[in-house]
Protein backbone atom coordinates (compact mmCIF):
# COMPACT_ATOMS: atom_id res chain seq x y z
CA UNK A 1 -47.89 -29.92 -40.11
CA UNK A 2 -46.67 -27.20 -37.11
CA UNK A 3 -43.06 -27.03 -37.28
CA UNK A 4 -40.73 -28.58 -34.87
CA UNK A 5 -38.09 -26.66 -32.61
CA UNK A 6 -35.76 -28.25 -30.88
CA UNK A 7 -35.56 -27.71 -27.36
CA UNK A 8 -33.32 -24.40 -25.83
CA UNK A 9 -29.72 -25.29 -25.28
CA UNK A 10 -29.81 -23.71 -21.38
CA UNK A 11 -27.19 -20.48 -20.36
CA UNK A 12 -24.39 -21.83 -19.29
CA UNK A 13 -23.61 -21.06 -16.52
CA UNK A 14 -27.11 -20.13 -15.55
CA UNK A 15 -27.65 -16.56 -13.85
CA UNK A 16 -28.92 -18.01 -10.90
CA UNK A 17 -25.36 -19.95 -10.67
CA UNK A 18 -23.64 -18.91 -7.31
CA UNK A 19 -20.68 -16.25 -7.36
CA UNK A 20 -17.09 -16.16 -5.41
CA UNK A 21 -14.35 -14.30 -4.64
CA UNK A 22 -11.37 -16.98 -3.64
CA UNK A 23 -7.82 -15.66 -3.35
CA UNK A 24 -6.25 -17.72 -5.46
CA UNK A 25 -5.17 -16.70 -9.52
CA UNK A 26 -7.87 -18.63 -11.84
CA UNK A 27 -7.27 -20.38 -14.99
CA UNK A 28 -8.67 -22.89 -17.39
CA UNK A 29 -8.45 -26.27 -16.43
CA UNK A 30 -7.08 -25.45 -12.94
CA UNK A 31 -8.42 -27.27 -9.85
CA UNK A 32 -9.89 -25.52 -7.18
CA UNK A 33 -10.77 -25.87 -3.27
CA UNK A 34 -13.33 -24.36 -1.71
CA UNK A 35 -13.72 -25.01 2.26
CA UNK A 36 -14.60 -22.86 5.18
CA UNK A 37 -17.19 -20.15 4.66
CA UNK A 38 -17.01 -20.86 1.26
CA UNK A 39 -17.97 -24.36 1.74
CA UNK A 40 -20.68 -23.36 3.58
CA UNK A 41 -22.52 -21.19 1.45
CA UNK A 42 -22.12 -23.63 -0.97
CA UNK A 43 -23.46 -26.74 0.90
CA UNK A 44 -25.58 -25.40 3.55
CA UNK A 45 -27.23 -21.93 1.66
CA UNK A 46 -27.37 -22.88 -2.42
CA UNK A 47 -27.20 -26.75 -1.51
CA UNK A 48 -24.71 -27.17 -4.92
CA UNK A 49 -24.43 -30.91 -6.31
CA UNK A 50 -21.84 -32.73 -8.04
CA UNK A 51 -21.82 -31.07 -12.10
CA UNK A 52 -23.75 -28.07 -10.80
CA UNK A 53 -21.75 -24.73 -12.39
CA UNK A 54 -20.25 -21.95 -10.38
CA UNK A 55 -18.46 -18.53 -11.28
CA UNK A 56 -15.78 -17.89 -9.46
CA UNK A 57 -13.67 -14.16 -9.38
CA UNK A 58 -10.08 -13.60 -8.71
CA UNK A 59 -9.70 -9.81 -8.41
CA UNK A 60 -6.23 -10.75 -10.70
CA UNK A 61 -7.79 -11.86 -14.12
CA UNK A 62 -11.64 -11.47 -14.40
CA UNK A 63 -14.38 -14.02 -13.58
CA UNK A 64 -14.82 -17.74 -14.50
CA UNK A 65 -17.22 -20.52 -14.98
CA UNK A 66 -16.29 -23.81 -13.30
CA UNK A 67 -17.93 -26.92 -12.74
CA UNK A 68 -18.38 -28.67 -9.12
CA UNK A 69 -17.20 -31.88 -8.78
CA UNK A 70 -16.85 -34.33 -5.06
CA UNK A 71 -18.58 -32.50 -2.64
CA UNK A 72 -18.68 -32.98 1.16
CA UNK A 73 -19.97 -30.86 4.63
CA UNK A 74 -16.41 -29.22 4.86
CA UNK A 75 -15.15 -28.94 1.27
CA UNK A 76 -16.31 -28.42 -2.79
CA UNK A 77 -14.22 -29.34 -5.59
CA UNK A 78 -14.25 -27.41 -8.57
CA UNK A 79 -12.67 -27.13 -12.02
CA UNK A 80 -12.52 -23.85 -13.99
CA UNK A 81 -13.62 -24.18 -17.03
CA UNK A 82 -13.58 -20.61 -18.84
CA UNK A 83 -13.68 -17.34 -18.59
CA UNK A 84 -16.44 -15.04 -19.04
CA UNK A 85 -15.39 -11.91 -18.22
CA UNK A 86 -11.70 -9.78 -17.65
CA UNK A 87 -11.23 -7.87 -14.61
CA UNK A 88 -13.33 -4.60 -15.45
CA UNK A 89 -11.17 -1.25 -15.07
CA UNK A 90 -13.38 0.72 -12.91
CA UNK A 91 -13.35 4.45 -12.77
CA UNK A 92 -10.46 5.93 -10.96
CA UNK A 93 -12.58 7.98 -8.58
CA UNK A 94 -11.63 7.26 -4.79
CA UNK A 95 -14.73 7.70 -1.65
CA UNK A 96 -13.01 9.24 1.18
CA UNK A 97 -15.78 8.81 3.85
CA UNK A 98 -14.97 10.18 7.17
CA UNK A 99 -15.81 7.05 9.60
CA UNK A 100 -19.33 7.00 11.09
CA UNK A 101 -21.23 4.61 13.69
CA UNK A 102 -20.59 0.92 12.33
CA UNK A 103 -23.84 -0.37 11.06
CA UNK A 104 -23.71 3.04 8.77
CA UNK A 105 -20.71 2.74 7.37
CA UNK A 106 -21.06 -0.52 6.65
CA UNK A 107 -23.57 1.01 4.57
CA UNK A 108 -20.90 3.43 2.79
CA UNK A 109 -18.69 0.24 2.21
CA UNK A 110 -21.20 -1.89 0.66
CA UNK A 111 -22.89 0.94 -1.60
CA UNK A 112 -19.43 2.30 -2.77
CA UNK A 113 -18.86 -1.36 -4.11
CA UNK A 114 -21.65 -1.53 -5.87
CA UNK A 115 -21.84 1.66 -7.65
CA UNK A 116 -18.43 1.30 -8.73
CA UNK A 117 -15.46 3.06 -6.26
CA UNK A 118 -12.03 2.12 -6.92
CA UNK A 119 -10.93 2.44 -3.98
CA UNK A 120 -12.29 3.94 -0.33
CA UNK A 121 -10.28 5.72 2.19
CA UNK A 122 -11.85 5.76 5.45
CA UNK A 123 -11.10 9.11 7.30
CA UNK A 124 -11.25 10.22 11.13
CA UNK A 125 -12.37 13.87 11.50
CA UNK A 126 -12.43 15.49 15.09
CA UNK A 127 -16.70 14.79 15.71
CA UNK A 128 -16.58 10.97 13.78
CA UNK A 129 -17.97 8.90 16.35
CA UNK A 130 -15.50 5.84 16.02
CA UNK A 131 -11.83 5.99 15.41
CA UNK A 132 -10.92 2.88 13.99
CA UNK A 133 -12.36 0.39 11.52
CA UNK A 134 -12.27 -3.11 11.47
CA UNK A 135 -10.65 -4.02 8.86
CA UNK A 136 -11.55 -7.92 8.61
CA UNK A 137 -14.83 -7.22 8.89
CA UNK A 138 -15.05 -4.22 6.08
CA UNK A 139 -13.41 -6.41 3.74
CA UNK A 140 -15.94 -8.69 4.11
CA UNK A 141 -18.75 -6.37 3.42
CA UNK A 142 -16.88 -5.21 0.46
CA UNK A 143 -16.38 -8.57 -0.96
CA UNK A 144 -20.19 -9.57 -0.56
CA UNK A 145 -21.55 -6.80 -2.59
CA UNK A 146 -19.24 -7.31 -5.22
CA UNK A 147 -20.13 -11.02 -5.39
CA UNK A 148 -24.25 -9.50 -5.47
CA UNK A 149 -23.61 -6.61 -8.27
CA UNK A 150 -21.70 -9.19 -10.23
CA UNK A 151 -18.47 -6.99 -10.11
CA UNK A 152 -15.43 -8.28 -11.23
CA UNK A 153 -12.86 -5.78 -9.66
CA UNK A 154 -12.92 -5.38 -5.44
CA UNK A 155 -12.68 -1.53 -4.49
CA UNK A 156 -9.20 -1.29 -2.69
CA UNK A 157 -9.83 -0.65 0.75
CA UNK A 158 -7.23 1.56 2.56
CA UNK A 159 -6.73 1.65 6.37
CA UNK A 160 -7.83 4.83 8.56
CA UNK A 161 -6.70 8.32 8.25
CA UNK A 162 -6.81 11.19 10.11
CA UNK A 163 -7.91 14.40 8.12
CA UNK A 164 -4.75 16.21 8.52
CA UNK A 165 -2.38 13.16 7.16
CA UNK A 166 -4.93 12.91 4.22
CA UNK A 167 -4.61 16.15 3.15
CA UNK A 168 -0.50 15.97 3.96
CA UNK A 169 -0.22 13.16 1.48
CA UNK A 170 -2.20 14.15 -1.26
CA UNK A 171 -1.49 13.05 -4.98
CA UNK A 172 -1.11 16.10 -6.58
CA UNK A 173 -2.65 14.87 -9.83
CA UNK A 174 -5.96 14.14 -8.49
CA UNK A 175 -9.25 16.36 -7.75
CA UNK A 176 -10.58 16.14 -4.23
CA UNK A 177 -14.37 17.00 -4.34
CA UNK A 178 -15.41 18.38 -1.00
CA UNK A 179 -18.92 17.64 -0.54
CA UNK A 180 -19.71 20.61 1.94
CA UNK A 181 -23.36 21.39 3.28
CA UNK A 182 -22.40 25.26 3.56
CA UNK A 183 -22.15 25.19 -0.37
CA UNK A 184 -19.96 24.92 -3.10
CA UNK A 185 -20.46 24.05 -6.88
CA UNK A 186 -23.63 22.26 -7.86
CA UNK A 187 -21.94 18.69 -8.05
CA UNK A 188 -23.30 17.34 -11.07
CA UNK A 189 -22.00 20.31 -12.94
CA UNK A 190 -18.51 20.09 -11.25
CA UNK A 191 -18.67 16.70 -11.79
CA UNK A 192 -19.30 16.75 -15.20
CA UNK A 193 -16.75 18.90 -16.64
CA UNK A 194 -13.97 17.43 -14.63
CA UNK A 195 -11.45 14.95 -16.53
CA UNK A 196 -8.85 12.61 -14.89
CA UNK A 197 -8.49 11.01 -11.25
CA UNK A 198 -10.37 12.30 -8.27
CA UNK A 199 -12.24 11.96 -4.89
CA UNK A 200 -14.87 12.89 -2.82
CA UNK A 201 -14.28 13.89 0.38
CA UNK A 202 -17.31 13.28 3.04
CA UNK A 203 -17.54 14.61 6.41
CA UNK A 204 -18.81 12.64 9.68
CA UNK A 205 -22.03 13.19 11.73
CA UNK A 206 -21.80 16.70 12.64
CA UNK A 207 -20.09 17.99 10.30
CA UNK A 208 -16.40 19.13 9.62
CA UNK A 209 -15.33 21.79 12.54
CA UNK A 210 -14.25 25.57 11.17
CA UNK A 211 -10.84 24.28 11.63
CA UNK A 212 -11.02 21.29 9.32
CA UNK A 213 -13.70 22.93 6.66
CA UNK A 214 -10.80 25.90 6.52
CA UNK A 215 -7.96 23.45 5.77
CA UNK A 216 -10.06 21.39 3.45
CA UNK A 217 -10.75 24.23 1.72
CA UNK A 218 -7.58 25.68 1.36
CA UNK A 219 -5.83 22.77 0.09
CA UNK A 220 -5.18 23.62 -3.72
CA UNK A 221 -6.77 20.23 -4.95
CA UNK A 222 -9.83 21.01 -2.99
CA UNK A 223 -13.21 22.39 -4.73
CA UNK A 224 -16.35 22.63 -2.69
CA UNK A 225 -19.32 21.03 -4.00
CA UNK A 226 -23.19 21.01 -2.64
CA UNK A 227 -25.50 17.89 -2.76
CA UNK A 228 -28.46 19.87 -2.50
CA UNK A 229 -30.70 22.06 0.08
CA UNK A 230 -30.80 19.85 2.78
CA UNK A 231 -28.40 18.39 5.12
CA UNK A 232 -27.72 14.74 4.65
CA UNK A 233 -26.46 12.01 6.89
CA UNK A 234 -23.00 11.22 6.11
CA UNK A 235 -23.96 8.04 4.50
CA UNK A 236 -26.83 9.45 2.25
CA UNK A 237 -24.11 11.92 1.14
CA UNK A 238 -21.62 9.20 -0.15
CA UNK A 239 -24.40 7.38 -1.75
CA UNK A 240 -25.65 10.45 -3.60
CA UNK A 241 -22.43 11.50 -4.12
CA UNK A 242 -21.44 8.46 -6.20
CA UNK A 243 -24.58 8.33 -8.07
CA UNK A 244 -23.73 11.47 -9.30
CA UNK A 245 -20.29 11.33 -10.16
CA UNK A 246 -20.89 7.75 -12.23
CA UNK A 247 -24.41 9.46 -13.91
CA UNK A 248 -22.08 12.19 -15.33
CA UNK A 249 -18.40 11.12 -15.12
CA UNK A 250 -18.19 7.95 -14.54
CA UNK A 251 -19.51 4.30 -16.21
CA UNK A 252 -23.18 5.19 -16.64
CA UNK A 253 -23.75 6.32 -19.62
């Protein structure tokens, strides 16, 4: 006679289980409220029913499971029921992006969440195209692609810059790696034997003018670094740059 299993006691909560950020500190047991956009998504988008699980993030303790319970058009009910994970500690290397056309650096914001920035500092260079950032809408983007890579810790997002105050102000304990296309130190290399807090510095479309690329350079945290034999677009640059620094510094390995 075949032996008999017993059926598979399903994840809980299931993968496919949607995934918040809310604002408020989570705990077990604690009731929670979710209306608005978060309502919507909810209702309208995963089309969640009464008992159905959720994991919910707090950017203050970690992420949760909780369980749905009334739900209505405007509103969803929840209670937490534990956690699963603590807030992660991230690598303490900042993106310092000079600000490019919007739909671009939404780009930046979104890919510096997911491959694991702790915090970006948007910077305005004489030749960046825009001069200001929306700051409602790039937390949203950053908050999104955290709740997709199933990160547990949102990137602090700092507002605007201008080249000259970032370099003014800089903490004198940290490395700021200048990605420049003229050359510098093979970045995986520099990179790789570097040990502590740091940054990488990214210029706009067009490039950093003499003036700038001489002050950047001359600052004593500065060291150049190249990204290759070709020119990127300031976006590719961040991206690459990032892959590289969490390949050989960072949490990859």
């Amino acid at each position: 006679m075949a032996a008999s299993h017993s059926p598979r006691t399903p994840a809980w909560p299931p993968k496919s289980a949607p995934r918040l950020f809310i604002d408020d500190e989570l705990a077990e047991g604690r009731n929670v409220t979710l209306d608005g956009q978060h309502a919507h998504y909810l209702v309208k988008v995963m089309r969640v029913q009464e008992g159905d699980a959720i994991i919910l993030c707090d950017n203050i303790t970690g992420e949760w499971s909780a369980r749905v319970g009334q739900v209505d058009k405007r509103r969803v009910d929840a209670v937490v029921e534990q956690r699963l994970r603590p807030r992660e500690d991230v690598p303490d290397l900042w993106l310092c992006p000079a600000l490019l056309k919007k739909d671009r650096f939404d780009i930046v914001l979104e890919k510096a969440t997911e491959l694991g920035a702790r915090r970006v500092q948007p910077v305005i260079t004489r030749r960046c195209v825009a001069d200001k950032l929306n700051s409602e809408r790039a937390r949203t983007i950053t908050v999104e692609a955290a709740e997709q890579c199933a990160r547990t810790a949102l990137p602090e997002l700092s507002e605007s810059l201008k080249l000259s105050a970032l370099l003014n102000d800089w903490p004198a304990d940290r490395a700021m790696f200048f990605a420049d296309e003229e050359g510098g130190d093979p970045a995986a290399t520099a990179f790789a034997q570097h040990e502590g807090p740091a940054a990488i510095l990214i210029g706009p479309e067009g490039g950093f003018d003499d003036a700038e690329r001489a002050a950047v350079r001359a600052h004593p945290a500065a060291r150049a670094v190249s990204l290759g034999p070709r020119i990127l677009r300031g976006e590719t640059a961040a991206i690459a740059a990032l892959s590289v620094w969490m390949s050989q510094a960072g949490d990859w390995s």
